[in-house]
PDB file of N, CA and C in Angstrom:
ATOM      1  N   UNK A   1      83.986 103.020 138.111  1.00  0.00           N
ATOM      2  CA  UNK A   1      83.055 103.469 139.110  1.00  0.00           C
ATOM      3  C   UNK A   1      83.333 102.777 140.443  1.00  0.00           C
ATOM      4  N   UNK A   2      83.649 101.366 140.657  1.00  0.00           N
ATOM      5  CA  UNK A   2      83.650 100.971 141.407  1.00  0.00           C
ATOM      6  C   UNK A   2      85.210 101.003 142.075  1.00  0.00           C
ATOM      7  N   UNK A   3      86.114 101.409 141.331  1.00  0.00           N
ATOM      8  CA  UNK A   3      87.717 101.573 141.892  1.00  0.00           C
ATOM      9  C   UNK A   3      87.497 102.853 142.539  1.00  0.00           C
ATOM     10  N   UNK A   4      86.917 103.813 142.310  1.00  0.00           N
ATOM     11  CA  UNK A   4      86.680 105.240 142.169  1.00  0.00           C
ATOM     12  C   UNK A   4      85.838 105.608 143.767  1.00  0.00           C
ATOM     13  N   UNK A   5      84.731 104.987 143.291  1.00  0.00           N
ATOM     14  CA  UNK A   5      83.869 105.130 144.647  1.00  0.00           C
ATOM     15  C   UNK A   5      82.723 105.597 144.473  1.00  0.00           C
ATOM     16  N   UNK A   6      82.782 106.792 143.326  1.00  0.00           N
ATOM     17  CA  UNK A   6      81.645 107.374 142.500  1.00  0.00           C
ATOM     18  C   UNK A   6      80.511 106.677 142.037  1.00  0.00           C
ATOM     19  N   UNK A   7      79.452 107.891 142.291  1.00  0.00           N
ATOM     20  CA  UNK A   7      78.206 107.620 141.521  1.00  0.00           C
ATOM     21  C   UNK A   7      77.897 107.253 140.152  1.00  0.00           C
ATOM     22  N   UNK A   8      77.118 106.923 139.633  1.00  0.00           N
ATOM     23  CA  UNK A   8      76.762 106.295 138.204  1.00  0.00           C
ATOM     24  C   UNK A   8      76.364 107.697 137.890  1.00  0.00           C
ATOM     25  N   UNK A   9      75.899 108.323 138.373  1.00  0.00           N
ATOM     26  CA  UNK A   9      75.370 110.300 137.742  1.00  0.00           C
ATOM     27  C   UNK A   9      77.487 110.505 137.424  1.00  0.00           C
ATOM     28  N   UNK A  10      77.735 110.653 138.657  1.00  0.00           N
ATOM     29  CA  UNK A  10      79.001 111.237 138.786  1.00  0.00           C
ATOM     30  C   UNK A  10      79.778 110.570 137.381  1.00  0.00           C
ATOM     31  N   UNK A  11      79.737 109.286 137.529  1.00  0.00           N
ATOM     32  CA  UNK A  11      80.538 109.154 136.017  1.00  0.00           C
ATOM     33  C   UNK A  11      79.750 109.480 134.872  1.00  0.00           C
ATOM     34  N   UNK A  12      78.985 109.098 134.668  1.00  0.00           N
ATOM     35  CA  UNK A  12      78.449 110.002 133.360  1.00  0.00           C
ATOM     36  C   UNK A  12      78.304 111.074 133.167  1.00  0.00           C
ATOM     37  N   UNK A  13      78.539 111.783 133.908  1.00  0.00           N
ATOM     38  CA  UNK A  13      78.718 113.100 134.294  1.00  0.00           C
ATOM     39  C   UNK A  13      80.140 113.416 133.396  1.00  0.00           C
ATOM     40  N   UNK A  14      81.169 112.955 133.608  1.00  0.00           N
ATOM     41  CA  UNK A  14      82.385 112.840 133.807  1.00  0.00           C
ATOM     42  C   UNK A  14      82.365 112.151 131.894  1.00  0.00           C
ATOM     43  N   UNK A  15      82.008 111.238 132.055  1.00  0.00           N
ATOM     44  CA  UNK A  15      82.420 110.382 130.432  1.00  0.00           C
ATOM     45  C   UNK A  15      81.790 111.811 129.389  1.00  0.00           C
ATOM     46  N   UNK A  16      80.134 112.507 129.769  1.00  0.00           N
ATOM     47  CA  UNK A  16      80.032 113.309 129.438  1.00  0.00           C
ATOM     48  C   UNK A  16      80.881 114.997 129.143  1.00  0.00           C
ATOM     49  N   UNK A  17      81.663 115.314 130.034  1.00  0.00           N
ATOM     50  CA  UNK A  17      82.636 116.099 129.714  1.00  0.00           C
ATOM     51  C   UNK A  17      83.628 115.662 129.123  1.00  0.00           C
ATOM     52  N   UNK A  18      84.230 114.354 129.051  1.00  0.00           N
ATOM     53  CA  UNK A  18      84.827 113.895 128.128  1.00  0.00           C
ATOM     54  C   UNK A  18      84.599 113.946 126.572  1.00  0.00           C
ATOM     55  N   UNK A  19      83.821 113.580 126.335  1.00  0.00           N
ATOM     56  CA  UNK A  19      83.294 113.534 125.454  1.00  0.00           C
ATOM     57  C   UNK A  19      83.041 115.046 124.355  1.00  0.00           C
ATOM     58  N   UNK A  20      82.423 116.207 125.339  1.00  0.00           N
ATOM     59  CA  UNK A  20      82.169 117.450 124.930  1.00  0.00           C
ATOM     60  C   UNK A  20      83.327 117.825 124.186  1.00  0.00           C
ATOM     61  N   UNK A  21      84.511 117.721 125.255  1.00  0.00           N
ATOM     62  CA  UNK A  21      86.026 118.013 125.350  1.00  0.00           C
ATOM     63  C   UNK A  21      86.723 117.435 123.928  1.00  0.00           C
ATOM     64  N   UNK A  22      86.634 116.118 123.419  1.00  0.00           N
ATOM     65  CA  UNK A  22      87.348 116.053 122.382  1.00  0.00           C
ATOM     66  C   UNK A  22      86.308 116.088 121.316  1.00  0.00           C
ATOM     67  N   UNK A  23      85.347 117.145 121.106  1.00  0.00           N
ATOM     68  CA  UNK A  23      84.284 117.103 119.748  1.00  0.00           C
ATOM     69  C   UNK A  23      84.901 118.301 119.821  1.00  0.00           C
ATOM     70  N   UNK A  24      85.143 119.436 121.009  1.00  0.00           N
ATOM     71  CA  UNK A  24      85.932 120.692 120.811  1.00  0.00           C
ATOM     72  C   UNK A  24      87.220 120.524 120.055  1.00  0.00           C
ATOM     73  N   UNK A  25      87.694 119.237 120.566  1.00  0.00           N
ATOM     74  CA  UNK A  25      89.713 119.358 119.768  1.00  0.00           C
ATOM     75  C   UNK A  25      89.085 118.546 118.323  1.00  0.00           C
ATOM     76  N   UNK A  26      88.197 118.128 118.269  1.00  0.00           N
ATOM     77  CA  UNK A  26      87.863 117.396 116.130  1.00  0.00           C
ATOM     78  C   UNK A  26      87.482 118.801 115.575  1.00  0.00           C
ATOM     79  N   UNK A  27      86.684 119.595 116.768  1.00  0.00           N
ATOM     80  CA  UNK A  27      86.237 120.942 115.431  1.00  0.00           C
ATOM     81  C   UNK A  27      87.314 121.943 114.985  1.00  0.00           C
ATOM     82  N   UNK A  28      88.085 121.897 116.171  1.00  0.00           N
ATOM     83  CA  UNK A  28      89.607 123.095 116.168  1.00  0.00           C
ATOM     84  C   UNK A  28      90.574 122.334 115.342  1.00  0.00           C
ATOM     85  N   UNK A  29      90.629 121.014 115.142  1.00  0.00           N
ATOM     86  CA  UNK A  29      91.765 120.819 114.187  1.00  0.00           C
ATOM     87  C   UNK A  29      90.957 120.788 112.368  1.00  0.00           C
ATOM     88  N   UNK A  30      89.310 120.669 112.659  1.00  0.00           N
ATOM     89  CA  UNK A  30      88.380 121.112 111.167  1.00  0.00           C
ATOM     90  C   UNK A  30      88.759 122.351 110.694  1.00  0.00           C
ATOM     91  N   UNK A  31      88.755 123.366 112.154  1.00  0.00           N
ATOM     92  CA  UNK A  31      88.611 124.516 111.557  1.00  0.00           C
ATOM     93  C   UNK A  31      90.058 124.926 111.377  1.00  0.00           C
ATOM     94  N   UNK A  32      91.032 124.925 112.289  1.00  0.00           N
ATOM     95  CA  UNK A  32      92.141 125.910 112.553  1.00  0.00           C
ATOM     96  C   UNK A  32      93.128 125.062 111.531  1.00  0.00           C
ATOM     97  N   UNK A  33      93.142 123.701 111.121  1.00  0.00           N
ATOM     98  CA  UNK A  33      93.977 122.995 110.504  1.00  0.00           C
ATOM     99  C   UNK A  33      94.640 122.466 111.390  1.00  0.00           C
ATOM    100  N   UNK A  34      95.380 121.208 110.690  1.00  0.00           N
ATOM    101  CA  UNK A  34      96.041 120.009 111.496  1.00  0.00           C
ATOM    102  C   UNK A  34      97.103 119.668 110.602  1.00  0.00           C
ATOM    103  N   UNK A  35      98.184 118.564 111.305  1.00  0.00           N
ATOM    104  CA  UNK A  35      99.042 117.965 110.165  1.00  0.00           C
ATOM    105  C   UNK A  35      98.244 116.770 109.087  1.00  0.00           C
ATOM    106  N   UNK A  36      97.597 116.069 109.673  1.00  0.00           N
ATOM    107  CA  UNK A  36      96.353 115.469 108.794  1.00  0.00           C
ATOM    108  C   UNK A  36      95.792 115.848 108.029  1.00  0.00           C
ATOM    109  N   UNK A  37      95.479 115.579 106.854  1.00  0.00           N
ATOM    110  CA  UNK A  37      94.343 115.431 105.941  1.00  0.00           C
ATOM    111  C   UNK A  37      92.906 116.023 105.877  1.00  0.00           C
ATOM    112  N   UNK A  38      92.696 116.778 105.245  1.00  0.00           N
ATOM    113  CA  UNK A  38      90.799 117.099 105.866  1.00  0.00           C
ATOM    114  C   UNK A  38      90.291 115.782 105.549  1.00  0.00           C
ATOM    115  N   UNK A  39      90.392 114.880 104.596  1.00  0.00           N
ATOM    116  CA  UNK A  39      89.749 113.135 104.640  1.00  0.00           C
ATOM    117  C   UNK A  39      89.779 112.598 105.868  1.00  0.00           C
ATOM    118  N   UNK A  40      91.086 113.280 106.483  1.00  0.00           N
ATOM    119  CA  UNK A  40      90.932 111.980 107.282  1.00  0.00           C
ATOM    120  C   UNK A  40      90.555 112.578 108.672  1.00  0.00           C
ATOM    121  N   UNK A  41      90.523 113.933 109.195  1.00  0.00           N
ATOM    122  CA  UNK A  41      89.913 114.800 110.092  1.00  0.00           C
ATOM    123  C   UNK A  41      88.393 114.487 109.795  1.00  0.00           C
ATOM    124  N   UNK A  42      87.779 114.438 108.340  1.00  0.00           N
ATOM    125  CA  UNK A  42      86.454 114.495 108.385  1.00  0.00           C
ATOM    126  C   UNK A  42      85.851 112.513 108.729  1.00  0.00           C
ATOM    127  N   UNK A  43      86.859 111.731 108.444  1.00  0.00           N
ATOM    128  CA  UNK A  43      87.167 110.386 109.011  1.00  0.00           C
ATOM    129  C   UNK A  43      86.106 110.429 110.329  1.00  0.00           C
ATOM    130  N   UNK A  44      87.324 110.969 110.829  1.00  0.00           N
ATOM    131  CA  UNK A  44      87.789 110.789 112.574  1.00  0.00           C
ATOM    132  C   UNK A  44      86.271 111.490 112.868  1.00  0.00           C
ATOM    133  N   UNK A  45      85.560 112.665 112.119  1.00  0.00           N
ATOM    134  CA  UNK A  45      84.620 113.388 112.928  1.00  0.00           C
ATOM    135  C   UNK A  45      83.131 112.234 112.235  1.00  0.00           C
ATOM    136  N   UNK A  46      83.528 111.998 111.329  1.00  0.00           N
ATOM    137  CA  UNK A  46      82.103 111.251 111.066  1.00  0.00           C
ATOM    138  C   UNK A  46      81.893 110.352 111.345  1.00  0.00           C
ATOM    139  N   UNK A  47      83.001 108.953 112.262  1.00  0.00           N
ATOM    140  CA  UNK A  47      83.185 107.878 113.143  1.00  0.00           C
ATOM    141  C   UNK A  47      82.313 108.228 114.311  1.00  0.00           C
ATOM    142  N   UNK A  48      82.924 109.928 114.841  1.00  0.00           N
ATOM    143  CA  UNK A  48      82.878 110.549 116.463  1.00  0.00           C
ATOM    144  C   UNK A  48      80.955 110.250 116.331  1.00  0.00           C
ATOM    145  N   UNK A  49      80.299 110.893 115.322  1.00  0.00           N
ATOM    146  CA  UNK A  49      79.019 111.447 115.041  1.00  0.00           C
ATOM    147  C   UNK A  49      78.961 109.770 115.405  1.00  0.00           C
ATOM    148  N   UNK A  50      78.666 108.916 114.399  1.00  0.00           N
ATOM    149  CA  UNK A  50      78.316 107.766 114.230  1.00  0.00           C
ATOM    150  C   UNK A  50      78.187 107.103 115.881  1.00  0.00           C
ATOM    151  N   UNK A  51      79.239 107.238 116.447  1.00  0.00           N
ATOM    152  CA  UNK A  51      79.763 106.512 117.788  1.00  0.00           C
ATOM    153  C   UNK A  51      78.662 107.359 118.970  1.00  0.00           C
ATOM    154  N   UNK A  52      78.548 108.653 118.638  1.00  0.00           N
ATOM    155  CA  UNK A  52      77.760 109.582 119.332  1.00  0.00           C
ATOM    156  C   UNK A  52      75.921 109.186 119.533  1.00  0.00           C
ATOM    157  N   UNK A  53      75.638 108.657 118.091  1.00  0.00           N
ATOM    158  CA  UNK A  53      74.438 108.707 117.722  1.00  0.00           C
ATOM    159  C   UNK A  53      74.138 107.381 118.324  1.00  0.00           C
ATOM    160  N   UNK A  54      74.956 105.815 118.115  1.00  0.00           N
ATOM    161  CA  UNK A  54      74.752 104.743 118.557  1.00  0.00           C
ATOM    162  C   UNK A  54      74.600 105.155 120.006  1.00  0.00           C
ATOM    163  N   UNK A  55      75.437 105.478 121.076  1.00  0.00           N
ATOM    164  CA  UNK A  55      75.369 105.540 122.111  1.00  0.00           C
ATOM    165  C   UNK A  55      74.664 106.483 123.068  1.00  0.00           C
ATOM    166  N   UNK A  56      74.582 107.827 122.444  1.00  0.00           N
ATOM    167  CA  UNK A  56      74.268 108.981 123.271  1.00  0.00           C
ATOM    168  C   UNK A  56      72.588 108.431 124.487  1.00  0.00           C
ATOM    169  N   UNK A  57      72.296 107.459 124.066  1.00  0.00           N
ATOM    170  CA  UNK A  57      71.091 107.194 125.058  1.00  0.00           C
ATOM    171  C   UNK A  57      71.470 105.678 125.590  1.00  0.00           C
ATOM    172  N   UNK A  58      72.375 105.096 126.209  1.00  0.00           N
ATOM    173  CA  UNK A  58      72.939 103.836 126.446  1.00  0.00           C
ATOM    174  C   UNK A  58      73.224 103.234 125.145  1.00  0.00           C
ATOM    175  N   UNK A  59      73.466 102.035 125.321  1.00  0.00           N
ATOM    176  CA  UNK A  59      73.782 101.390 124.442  1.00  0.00           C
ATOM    177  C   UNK A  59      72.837 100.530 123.181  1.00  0.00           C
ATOM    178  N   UNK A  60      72.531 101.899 122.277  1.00  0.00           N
ATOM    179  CA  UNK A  60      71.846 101.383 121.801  1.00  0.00           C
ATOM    180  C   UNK A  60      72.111 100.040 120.555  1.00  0.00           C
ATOM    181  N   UNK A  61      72.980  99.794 120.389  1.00  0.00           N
ATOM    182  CA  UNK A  61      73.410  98.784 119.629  1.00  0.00           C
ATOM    183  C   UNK A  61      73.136  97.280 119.790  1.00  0.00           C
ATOM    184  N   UNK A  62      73.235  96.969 121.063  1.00  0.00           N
ATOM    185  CA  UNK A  62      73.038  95.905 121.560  1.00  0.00           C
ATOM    186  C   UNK A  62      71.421  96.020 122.538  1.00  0.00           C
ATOM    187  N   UNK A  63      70.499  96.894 122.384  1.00  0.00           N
ATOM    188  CA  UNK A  63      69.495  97.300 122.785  1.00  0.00           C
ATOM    189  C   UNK A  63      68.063  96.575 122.531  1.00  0.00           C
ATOM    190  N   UNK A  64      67.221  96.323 123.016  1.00  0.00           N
ATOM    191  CA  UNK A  64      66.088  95.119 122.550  1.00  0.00           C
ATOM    192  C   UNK A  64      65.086  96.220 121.890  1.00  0.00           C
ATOM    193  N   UNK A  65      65.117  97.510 121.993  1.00  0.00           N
ATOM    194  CA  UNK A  65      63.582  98.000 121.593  1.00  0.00           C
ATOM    195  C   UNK A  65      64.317  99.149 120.549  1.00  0.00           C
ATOM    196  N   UNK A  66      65.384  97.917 120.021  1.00  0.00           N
ATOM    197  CA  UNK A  66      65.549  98.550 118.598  1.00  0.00           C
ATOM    198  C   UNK A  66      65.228 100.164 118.277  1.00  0.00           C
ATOM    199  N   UNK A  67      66.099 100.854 118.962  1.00  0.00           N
ATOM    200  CA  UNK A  67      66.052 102.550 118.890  1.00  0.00           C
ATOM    201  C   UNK A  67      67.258 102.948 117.933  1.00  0.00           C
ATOM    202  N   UNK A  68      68.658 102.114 118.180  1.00  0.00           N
ATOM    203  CA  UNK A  68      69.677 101.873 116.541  1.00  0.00           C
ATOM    204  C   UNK A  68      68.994 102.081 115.370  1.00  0.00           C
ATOM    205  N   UNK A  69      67.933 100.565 115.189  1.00  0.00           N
ATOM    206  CA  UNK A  69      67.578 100.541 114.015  1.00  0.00           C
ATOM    207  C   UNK A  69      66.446 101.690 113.727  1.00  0.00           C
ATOM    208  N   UNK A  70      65.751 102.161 114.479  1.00  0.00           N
ATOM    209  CA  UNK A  70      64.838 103.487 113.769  1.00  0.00           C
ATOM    210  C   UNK A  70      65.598 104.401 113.470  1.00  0.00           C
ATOM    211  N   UNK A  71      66.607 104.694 114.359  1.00  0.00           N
ATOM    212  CA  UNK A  71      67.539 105.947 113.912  1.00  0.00           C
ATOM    213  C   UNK A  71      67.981 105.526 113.045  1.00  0.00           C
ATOM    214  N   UNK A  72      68.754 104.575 112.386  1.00  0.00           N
ATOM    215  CA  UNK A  72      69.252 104.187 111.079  1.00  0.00           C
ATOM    216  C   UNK A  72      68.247 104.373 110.052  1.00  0.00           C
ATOM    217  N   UNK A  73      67.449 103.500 109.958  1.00  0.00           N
ATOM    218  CA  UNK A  73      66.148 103.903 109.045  1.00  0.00           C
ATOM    219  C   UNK A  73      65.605 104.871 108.876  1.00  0.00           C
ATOM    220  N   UNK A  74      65.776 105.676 109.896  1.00  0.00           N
ATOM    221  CA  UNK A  74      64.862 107.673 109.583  1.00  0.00           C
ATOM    222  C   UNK A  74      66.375 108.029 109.295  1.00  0.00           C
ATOM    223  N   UNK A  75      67.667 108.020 109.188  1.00  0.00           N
ATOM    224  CA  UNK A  75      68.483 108.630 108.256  1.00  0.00           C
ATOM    225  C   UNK A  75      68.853 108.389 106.883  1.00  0.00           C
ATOM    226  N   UNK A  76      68.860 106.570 106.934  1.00  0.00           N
ATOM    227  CA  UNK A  76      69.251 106.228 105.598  1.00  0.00           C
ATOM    228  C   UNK A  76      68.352 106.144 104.520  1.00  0.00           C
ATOM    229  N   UNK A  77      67.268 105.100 105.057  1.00  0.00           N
ATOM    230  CA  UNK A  77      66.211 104.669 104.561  1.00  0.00           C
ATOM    231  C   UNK A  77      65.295 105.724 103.685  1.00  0.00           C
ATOM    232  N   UNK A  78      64.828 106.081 104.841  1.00  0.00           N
ATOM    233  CA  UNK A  78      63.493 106.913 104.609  1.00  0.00           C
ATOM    234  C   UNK A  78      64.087 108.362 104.251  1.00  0.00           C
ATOM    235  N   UNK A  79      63.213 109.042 103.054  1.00  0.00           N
ATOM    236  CA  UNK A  79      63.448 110.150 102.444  1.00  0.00           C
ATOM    237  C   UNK A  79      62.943 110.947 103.250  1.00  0.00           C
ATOM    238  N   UNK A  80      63.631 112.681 102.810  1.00  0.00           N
ATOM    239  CA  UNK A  80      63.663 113.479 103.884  1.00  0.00           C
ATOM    240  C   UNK A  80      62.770 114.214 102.464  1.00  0.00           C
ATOM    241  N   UNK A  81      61.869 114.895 102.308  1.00  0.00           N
ATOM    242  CA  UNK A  81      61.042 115.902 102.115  1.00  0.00           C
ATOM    243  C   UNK A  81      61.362 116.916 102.212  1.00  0.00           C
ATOM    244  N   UNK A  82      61.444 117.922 100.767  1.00  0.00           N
ATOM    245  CA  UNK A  82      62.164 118.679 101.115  1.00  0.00           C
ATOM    246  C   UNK A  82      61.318 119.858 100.229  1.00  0.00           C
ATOM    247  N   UNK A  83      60.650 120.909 100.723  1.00  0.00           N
ATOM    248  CA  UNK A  83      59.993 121.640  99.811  1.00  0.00           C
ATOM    249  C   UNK A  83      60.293 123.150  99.950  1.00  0.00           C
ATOM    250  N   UNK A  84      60.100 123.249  98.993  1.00  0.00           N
ATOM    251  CA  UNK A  84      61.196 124.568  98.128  1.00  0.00           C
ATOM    252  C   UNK A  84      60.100 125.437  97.663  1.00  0.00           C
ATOM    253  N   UNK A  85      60.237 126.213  97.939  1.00  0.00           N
ATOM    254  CA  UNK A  85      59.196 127.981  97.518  1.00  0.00           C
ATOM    255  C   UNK A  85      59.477 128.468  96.278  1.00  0.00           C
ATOM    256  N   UNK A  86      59.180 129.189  95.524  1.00  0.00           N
ATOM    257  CA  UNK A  86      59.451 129.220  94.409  1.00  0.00           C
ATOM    258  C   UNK A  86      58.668 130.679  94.476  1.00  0.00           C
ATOM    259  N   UNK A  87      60.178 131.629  94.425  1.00  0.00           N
ATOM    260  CA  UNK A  87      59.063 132.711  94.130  1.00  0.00           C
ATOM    261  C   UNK A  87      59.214 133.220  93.011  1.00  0.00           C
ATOM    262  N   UNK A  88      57.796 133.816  92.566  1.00  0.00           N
ATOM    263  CA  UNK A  88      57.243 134.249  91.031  1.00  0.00           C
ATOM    264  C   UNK A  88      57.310 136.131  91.348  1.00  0.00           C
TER     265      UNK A  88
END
């Protein structure tokens, strides 16, 4: 930002199209195939998610009002409810 000259919008702006940009090239080598592995394509995409989820609102990892750890806990932790219809 500061070599650049740019705004703090302007780069996140920017890290944000980045970002869009290679979740497009993880889904096209999911879908269309790659020389890789689907293990290790589904690797690379469930790191991307992980890396996505820590960060997508600053940094929540290193964050004081602990927003990491609820999101961790409402995925891992805590059961998801799941109710099913049953028709007669």
């Amino acid at each position: 930002m500061n070599e650049t000259g740019c705004s703090e919008a302007m780069a996140r702006q920017h890290i944000s199209d980045l970002i869009e940009d290679y979740w497009k090239k993880l889904n096209k080598c999911y879908v269309d195939g790659s020389p890789f592995s689907k293990h290790y394509i589904e690797t690379a995409i469930n790191m991307a998610r992980i890396s996505q989820c820590i960060y997508q609102h600053g940094d929540a990892y290193g964050s004081p009002d602990n927003l990491f750890k609820n999101q961790a806990r409402l995925l891992i932790v805590e059961p998801v409810s799941i109710n099913e219809k049953v028709n007669s």
